[in-house]
C-alpha atoms as a PDB file:
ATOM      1  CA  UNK A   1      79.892 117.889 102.342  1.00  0.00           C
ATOM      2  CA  UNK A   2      81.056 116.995  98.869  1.00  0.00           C
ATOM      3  CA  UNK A   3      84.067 116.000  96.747  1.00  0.00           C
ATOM      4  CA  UNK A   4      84.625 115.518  93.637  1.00  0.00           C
ATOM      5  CA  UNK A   5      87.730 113.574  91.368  1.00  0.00           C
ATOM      6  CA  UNK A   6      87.658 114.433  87.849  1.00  0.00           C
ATOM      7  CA  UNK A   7      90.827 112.198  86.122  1.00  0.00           C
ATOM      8  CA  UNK A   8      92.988 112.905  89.344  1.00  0.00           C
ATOM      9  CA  UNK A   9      95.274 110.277  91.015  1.00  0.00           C
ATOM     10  CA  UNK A  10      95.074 109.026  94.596  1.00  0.00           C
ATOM     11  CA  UNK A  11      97.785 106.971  95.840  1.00  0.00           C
ATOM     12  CA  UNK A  12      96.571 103.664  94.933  1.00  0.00           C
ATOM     13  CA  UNK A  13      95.682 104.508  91.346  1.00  0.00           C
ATOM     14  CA  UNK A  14      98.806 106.552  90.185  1.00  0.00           C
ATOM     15  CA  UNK A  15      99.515 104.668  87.050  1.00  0.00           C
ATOM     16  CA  UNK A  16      95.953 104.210  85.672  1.00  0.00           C
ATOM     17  CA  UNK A  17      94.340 107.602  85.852  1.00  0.00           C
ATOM     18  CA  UNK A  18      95.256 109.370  82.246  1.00  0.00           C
ATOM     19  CA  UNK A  19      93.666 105.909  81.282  1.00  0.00           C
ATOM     20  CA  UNK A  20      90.414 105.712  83.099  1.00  0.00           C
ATOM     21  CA  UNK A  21      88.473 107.467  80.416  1.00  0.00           C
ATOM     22  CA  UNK A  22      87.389 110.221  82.479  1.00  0.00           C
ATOM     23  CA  UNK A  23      85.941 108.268  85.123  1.00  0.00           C
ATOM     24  CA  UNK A  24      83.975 110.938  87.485  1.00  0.00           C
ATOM     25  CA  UNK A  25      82.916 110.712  91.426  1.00  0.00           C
ATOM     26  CA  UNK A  26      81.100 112.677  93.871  1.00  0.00           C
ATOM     27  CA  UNK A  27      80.555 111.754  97.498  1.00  0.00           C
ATOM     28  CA  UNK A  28      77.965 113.071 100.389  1.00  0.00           C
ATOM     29  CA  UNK A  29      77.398 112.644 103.543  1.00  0.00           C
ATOM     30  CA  UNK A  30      74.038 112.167 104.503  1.00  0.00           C
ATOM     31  CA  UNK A  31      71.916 114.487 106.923  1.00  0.00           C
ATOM     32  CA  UNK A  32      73.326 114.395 110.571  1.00  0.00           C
ATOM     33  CA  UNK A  33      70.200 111.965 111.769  1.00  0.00           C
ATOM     34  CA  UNK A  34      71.186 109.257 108.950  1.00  0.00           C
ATOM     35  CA  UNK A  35      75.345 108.953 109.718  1.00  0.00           C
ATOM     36  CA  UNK A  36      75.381 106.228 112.170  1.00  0.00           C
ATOM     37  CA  UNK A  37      73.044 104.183 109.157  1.00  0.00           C
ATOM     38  CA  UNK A  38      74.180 105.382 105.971  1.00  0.00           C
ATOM     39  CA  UNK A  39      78.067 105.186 105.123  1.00  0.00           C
ATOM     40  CA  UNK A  40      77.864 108.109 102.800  1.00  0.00           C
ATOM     41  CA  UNK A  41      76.105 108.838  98.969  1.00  0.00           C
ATOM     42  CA  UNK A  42      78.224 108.177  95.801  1.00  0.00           C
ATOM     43  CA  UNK A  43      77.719 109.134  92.466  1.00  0.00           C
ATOM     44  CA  UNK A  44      79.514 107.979  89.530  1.00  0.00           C
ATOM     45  CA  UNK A  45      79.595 108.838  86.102  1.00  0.00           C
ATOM     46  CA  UNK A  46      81.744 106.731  83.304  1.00  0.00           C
ATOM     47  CA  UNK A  47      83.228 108.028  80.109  1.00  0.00           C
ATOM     48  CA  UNK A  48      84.769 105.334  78.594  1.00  0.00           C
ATOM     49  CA  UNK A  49      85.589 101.201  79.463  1.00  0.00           C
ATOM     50  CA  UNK A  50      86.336 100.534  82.829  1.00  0.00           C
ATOM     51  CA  UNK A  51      86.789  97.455  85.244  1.00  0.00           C
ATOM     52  CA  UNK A  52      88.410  97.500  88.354  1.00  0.00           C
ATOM     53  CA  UNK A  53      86.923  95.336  91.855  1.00  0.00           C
ATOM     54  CA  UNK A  54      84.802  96.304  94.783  1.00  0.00           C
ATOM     55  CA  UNK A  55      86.355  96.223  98.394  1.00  0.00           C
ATOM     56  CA  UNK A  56      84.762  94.043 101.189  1.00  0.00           C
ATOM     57  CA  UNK A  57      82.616  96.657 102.048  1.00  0.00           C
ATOM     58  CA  UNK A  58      79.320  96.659 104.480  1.00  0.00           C
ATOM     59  CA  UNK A  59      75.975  96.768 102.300  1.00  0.00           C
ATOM     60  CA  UNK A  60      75.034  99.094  99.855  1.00  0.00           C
ATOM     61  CA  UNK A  61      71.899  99.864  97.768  1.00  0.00           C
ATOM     62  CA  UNK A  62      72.860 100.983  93.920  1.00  0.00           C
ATOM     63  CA  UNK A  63      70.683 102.171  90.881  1.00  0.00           C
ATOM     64  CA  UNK A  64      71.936 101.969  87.110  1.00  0.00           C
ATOM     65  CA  UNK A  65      70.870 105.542  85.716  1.00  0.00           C
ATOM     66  CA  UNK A  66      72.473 104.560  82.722  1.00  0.00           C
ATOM     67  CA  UNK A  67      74.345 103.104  80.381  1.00  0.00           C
ATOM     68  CA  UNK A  68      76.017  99.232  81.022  1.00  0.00           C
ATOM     69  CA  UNK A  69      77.339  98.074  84.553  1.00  0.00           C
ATOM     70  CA  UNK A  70      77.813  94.777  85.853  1.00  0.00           C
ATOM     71  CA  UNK A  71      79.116  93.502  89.185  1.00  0.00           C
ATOM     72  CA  UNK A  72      80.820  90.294  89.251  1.00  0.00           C
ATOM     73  CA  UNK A  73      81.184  87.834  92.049  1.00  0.00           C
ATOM     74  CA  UNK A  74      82.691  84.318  92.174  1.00  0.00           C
ATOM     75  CA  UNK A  75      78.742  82.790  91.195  1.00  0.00           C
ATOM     76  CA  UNK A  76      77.830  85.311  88.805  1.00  0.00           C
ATOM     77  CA  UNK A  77      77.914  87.805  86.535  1.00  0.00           C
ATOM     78  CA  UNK A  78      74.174  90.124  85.864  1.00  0.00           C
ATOM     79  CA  UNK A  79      74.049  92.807  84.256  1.00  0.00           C
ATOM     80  CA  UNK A  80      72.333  95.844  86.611  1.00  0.00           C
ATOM     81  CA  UNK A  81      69.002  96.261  85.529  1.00  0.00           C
ATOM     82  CA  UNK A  82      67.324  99.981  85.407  1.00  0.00           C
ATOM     83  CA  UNK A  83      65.639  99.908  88.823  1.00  0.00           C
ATOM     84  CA  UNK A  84      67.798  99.020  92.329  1.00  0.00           C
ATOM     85  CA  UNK A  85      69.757  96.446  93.645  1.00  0.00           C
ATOM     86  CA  UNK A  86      70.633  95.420  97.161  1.00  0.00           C
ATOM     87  CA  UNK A  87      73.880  93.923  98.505  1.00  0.00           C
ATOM     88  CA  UNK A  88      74.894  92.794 101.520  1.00  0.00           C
ATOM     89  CA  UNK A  89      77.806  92.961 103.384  1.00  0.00           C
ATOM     90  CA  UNK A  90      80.767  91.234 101.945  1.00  0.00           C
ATOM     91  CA  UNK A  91      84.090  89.674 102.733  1.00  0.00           C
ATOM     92  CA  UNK A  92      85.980  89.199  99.622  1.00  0.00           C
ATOM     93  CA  UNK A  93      86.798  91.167  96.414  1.00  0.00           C
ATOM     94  CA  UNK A  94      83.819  91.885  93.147  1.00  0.00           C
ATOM     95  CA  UNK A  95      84.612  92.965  89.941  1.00  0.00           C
ATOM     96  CA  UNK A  96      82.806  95.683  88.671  1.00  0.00           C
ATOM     97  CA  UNK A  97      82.920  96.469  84.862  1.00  0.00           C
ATOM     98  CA  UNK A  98      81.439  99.376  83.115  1.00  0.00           C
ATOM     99  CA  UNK A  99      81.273 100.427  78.762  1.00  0.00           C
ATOM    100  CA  UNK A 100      80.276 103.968  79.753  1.00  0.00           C
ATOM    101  CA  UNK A 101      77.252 104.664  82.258  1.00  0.00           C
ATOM    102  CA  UNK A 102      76.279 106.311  85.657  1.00  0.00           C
ATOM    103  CA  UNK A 103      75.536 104.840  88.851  1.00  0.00           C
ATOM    104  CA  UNK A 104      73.848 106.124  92.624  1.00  0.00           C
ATOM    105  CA  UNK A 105      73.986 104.500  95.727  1.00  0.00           C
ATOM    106  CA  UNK A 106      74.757 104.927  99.162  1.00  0.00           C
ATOM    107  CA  UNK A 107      76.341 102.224 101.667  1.00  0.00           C
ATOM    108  CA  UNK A 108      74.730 101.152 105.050  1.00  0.00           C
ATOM    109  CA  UNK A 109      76.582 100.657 108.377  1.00  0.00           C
ATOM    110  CA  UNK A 110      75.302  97.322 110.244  1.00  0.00           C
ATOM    111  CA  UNK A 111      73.247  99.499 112.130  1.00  0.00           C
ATOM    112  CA  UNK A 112      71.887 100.998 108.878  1.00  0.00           C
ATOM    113  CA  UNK A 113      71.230  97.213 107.546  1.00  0.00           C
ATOM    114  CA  UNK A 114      69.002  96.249 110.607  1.00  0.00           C
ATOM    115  CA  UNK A 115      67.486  99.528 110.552  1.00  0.00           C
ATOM    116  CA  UNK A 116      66.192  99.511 107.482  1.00  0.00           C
ATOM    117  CA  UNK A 117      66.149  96.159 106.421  1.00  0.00           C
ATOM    118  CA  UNK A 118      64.106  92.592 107.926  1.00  0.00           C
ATOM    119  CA  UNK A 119      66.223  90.559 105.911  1.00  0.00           C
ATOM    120  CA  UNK A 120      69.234  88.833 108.238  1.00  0.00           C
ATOM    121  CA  UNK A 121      72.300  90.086 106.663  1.00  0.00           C
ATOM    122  CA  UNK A 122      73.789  86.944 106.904  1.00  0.00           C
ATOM    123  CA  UNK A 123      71.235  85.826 104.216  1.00  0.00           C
ATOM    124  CA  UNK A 124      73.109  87.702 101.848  1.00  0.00           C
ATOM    125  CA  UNK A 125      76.247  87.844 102.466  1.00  0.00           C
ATOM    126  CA  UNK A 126      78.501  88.465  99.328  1.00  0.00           C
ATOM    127  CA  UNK A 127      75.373  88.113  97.367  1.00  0.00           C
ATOM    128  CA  UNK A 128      72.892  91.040  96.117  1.00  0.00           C
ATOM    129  CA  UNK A 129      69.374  91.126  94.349  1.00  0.00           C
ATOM    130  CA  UNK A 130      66.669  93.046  93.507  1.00  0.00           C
ATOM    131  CA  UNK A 131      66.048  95.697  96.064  1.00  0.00           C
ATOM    132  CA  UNK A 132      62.038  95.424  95.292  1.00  0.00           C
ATOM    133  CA  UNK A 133      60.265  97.435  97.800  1.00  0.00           C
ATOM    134  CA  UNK A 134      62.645  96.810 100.707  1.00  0.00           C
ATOM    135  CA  UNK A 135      62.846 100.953 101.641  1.00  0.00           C
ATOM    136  CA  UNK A 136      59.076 101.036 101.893  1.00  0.00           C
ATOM    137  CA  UNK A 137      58.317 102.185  98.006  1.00  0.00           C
ATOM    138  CA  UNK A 138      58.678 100.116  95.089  1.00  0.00           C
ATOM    139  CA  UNK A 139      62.159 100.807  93.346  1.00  0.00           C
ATOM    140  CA  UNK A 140      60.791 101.800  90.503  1.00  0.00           C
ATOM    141  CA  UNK A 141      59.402 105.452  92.059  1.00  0.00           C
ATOM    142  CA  UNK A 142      63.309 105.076  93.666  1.00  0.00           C
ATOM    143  CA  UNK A 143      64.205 105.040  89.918  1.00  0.00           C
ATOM    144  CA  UNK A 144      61.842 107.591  88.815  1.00  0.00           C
ATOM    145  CA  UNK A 145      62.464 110.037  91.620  1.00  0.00           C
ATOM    146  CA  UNK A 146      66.247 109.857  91.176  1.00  0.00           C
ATOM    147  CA  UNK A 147      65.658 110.537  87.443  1.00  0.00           C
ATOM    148  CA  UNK A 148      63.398 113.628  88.248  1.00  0.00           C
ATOM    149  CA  UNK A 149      66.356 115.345  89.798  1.00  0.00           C
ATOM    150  CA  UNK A 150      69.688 116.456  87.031  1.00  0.00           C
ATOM    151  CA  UNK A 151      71.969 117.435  89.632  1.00  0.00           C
ATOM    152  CA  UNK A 152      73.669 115.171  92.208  1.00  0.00           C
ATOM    153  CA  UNK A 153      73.157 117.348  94.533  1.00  0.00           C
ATOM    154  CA  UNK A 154      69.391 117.319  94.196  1.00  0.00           C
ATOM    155  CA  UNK A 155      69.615 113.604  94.016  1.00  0.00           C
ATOM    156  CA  UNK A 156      71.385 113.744  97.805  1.00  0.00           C
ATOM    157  CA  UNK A 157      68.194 116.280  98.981  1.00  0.00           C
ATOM    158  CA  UNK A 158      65.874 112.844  97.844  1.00  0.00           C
ATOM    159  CA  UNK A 159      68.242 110.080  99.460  1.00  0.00           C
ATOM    160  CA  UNK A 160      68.224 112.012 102.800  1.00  0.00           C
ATOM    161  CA  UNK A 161      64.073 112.634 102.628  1.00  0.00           C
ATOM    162  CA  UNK A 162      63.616 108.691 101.534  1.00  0.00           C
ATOM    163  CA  UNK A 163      65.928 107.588 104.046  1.00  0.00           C
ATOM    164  CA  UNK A 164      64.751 110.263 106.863  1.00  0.00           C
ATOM    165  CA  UNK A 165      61.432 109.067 105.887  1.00  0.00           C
ATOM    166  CA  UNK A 166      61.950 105.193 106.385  1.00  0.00           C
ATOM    167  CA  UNK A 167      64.181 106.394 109.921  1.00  0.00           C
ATOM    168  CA  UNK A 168      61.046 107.352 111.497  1.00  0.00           C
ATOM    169  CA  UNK A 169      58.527 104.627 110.631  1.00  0.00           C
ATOM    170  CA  UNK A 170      61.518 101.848 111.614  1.00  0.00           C
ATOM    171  CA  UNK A 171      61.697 100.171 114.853  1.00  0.00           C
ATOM    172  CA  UNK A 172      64.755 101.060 117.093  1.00  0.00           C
ATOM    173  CA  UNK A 173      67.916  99.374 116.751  1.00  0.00           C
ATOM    174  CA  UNK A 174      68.607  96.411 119.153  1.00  0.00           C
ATOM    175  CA  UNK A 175      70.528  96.698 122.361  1.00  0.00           C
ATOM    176  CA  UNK A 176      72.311  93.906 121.389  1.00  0.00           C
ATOM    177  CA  UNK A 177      73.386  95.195 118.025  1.00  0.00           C
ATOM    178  CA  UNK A 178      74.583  98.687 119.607  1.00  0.00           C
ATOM    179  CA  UNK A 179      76.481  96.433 122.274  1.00  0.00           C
ATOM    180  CA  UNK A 180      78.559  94.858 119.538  1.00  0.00           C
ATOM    181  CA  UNK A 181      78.865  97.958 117.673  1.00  0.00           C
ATOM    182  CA  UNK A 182      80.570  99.827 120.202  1.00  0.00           C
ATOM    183  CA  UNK A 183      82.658  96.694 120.886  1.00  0.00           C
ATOM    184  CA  UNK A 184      83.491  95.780 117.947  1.00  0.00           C
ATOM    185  CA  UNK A 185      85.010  99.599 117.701  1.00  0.00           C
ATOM    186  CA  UNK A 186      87.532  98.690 120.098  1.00  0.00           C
ATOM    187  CA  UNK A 187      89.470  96.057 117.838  1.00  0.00           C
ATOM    188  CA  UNK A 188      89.227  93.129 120.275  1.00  0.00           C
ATOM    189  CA  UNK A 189      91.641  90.441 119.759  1.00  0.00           C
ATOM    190  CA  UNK A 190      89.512  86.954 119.837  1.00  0.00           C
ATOM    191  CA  UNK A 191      86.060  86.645 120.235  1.00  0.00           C
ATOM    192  CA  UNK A 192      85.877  85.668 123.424  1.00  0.00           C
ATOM    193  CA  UNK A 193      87.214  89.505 124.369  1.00  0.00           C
ATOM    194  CA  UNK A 194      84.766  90.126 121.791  1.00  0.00           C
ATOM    195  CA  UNK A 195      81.603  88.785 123.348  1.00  0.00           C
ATOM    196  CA  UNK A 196      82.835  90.220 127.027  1.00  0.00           C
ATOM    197  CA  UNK A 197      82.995  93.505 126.061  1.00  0.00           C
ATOM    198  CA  UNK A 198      79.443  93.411 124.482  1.00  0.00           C
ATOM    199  CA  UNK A 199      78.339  91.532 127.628  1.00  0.00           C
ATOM    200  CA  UNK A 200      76.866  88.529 125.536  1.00  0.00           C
ATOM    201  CA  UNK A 201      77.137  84.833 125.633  1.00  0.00           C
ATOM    202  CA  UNK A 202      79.095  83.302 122.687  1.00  0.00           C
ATOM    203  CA  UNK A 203      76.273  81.803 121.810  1.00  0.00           C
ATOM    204  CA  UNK A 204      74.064  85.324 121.686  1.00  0.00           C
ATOM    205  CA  UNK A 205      76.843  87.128 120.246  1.00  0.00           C
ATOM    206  CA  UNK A 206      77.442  84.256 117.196  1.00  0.00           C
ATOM    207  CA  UNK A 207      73.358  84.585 116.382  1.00  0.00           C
ATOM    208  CA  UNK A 208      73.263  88.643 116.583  1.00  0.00           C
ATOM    209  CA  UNK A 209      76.683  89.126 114.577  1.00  0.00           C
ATOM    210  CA  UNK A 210      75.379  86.979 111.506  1.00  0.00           C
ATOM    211  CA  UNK A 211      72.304  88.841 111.923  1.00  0.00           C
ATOM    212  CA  UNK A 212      73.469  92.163 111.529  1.00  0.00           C
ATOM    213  CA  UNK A 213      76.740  92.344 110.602  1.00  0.00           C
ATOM    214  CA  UNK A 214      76.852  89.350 108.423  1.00  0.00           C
ATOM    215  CA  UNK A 215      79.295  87.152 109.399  1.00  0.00           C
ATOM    216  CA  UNK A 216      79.883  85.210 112.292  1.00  0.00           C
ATOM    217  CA  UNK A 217      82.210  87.191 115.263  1.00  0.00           C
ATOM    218  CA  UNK A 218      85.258  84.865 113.798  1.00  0.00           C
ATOM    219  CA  UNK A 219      85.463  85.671 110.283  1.00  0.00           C
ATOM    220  CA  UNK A 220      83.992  89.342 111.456  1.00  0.00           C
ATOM    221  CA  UNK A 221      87.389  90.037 113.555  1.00  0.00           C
ATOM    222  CA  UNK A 222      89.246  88.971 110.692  1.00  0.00           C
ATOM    223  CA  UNK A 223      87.826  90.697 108.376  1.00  0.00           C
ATOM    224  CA  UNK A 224      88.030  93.914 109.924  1.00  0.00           C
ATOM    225  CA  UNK A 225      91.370  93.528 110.715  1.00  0.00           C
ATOM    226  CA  UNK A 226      92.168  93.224 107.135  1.00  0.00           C
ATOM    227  CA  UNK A 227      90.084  95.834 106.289  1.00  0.00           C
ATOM    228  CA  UNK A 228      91.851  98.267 108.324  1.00  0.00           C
ATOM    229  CA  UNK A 229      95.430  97.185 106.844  1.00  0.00           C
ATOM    230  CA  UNK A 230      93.734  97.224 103.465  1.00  0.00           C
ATOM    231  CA  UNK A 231      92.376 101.165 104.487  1.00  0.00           C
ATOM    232  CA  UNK A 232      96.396 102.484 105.273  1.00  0.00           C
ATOM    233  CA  UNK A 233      97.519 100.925 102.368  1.00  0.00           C
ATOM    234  CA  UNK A 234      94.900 102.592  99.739  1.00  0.00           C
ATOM    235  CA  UNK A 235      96.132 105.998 101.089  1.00  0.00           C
ATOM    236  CA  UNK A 236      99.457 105.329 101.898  1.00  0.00           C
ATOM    237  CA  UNK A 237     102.153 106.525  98.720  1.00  0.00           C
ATOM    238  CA  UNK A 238     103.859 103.253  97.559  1.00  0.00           C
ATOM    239  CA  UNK A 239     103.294 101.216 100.320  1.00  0.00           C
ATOM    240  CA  UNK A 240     105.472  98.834 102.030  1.00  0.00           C
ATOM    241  CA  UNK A 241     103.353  96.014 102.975  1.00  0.00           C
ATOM    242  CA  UNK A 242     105.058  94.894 105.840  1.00  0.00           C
ATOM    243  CA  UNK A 243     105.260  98.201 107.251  1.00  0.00           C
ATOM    244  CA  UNK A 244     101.196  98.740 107.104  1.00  0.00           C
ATOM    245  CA  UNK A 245      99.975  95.309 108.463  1.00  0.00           C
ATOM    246  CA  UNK A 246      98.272  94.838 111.343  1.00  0.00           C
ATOM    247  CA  UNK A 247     100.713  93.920 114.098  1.00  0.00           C
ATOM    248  CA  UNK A 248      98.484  90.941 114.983  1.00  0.00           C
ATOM    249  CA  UNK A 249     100.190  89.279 111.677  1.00  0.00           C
ATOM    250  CA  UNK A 250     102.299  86.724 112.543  1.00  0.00           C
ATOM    251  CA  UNK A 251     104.286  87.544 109.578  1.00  0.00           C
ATOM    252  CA  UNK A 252     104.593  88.346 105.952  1.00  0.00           C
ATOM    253  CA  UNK A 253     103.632  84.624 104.956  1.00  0.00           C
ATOM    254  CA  UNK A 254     100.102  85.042 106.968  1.00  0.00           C
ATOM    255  CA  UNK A 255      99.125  88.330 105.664  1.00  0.00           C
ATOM    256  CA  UNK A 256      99.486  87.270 102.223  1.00  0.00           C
ATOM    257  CA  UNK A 257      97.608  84.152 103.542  1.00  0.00           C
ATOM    258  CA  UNK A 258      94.693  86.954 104.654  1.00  0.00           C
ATOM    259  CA  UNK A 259      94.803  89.000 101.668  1.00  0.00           C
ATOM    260  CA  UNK A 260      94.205  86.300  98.752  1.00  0.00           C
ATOM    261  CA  UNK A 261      91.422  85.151 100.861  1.00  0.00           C
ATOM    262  CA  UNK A 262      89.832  88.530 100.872  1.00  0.00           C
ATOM    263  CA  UNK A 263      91.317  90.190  98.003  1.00  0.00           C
ATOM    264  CA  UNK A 264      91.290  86.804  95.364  1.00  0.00           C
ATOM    265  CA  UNK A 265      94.937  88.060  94.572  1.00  0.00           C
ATOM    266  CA  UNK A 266      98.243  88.156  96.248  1.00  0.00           C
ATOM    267  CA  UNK A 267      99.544  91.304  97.445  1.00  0.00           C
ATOM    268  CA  UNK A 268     102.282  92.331  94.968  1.00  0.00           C
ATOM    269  CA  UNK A 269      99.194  91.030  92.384  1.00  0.00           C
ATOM    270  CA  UNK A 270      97.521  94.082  93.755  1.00  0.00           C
ATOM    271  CA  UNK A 271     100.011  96.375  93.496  1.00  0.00           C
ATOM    272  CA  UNK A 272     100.034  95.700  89.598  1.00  0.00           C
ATOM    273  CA  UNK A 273      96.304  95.965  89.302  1.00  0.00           C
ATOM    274  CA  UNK A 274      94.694  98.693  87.665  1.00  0.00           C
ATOM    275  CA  UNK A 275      92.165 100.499  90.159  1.00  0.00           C
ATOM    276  CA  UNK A 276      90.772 103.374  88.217  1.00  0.00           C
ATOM    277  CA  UNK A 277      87.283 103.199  90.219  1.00  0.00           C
ATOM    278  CA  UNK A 278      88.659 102.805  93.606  1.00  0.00           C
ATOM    279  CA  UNK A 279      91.808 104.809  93.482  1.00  0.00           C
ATOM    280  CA  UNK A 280      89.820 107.818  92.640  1.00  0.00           C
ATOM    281  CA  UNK A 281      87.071 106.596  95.940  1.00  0.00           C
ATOM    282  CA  UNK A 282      89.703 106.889  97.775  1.00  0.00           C
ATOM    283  CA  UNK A 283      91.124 110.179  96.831  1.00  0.00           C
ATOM    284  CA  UNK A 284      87.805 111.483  97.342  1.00  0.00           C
ATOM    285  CA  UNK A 285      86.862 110.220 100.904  1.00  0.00           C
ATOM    286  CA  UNK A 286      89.824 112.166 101.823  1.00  0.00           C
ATOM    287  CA  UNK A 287      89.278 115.471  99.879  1.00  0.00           C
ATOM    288  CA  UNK A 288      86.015 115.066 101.731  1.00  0.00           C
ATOM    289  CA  UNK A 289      86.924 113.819 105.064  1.00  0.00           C
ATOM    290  CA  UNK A 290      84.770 110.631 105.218  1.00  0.00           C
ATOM    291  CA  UNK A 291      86.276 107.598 106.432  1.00  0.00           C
ATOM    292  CA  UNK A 292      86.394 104.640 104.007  1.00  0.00           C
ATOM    293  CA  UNK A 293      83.208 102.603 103.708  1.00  0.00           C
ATOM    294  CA  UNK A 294      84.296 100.096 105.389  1.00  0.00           C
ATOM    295  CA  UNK A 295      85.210 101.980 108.685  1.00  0.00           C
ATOM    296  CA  UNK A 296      82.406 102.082 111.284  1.00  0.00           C
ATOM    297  CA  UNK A 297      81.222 106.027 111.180  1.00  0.00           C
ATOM    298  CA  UNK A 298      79.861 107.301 115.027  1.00  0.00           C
ATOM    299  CA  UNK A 299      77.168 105.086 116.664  1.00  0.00           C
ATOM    300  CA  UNK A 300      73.819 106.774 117.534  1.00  0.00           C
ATOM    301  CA  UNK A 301      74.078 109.400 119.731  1.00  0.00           C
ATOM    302  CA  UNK A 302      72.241 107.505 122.430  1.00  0.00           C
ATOM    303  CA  UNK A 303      73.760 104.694 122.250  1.00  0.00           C
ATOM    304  CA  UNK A 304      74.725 102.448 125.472  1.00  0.00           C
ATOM    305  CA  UNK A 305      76.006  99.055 126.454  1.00  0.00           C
ATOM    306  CA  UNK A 306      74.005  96.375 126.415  1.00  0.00           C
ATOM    307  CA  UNK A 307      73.624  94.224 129.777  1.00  0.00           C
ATOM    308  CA  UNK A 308      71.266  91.933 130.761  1.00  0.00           C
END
């Protein structure tokens, strides 16, 4: 399934679209056997300067295929280099800044991370680096193999075979993961509810969740409750803030609490910000009819509670 934005608006990036310099994106979903891993496969192609920030998202391997492209976080500022990085899940805002160039990369559900991955995802939380020869090849054939292809649909055909590949030769995923994924689904209110509903100890659940998801089941809750305020808003025609929160908000005065921790900017701040890069993401997720990245997509097909 594809989609593709070439200068259009979405809802969230109305006012900076005749400026994004023809700013380009293409989306796929991966093959059926890769959705409960692998968020979805992006493409993106700049014309001209642009900056605008990266959502907490789940983890996501990118390549540089060329030009200039950095991501910035509170530590750091690198410049991509020409083979892969890897980043792990996050729970606050990057900057991403581009002088012309074109990217590739997919996202990874927490499933997908402890699939694929050995490294905890806790380990690099809000922090990414060299991806190496994490997928089972070294990055540069990645590179290489990604170059050999000139369409982005071609490019999809060798994410899905590398990824199909790596699917096989992996050990299953946990019961313990599945058990929080499928709990976590059902928005629980505290962790407490949290760890019942997976059927784990608090103590189990706090190891498992940093593991895996990244982030320990306290800041998890709350930052998926953010997330999916943060989701209605990006699609939602001048929003009204207070009309889109989560109804476990105490109040105005707490959500804006939430969203400058998250977001490193107040919500009418946001409003005002240029979003050239995500705007059009968004746009395009629902041309194609993927859920945003940061949604969980369906869990394996066989998966099943955990219990001891």
């Amino acid at each position: 399934m594809w989609g593709i934005v070439m200068a259009k608006r979405a809802p969230e990036a109305a006012q900076d679209a005749e400026e994004d310099g023809g700013t380009s994106i293409q989306i796929a979903l991966p093959d059926e056997r890769l959705r409960s891993f692998v968020t979805f496969y992006y493409f993106v192609e700049c014309r001209g300067e642009l900056e605008d920030f990266l959502y907490p998202e789940w983890g996501n391997v990118r390549f540089k295929l060329s030009g200039s492209w950095w991501v910035e976080s509170r530590q750091t500022r690198p410049e991509m280099p020409d083979t892969g990085w890897l980043f792990g899940p996050t729970d606050r805002a990057m900057k991403v800044i581009s002088r012309r160039g074109a990217t590739a990369g997919f996202g990874l559900t927490p499933l997908g991370w402890e699939r694929f991955f050995d490294v905890p995802a806790n380990d690099l939380a809000n922090r990414f680096v060299p991806l190496g020869d994490a997928l089972g090849i070294p990055e540069q054939a990645i590179q290489e193999g990604l170059a050999a292809h000139s369409s982005d649909e071609e490019r999809t055909g060798f994410f899905d075979r590398l990824l199909l590949n790596l699917l096989d030769r992996r050990p299953p995923n946990s019961d313990v993961a599945i058990a929080i994924d499928l709990a976590l689904r059902e928005r629980p209110r505290d962790v407490g509810t949290l760890a019942a509903a997976a059927g784990l100890p608090q103590a189990h659940l706090l190891r498992v969740a940093k593991r895996v998801f990244g982030f320990g089941p306290k800041r998890l809750l709350r930052r998926q409750r953010f997330l999916d305020t943060l989701g209605r808003i990006r699609v939602s025609e001048e929003p009204r803030f207070e009309d889109l929160r989560d109804p476990e908000y105490f109040d105005q005065s707490h959500f804006n609490h939430e969203f400058r921790e998250f977001m490193g900017l107040s919500p009418r701040e946001y409003r005002s910000v240029p979003r050239p890069l995500m705007g059009q993401a968004a746009l395009v997720q629902l041309q194609a009819g993927i859920p945003l990245s940061f949604q969980l997509p369906p869990p394996p097909a066989d998966a099943e509670p955990w219990s001891e």
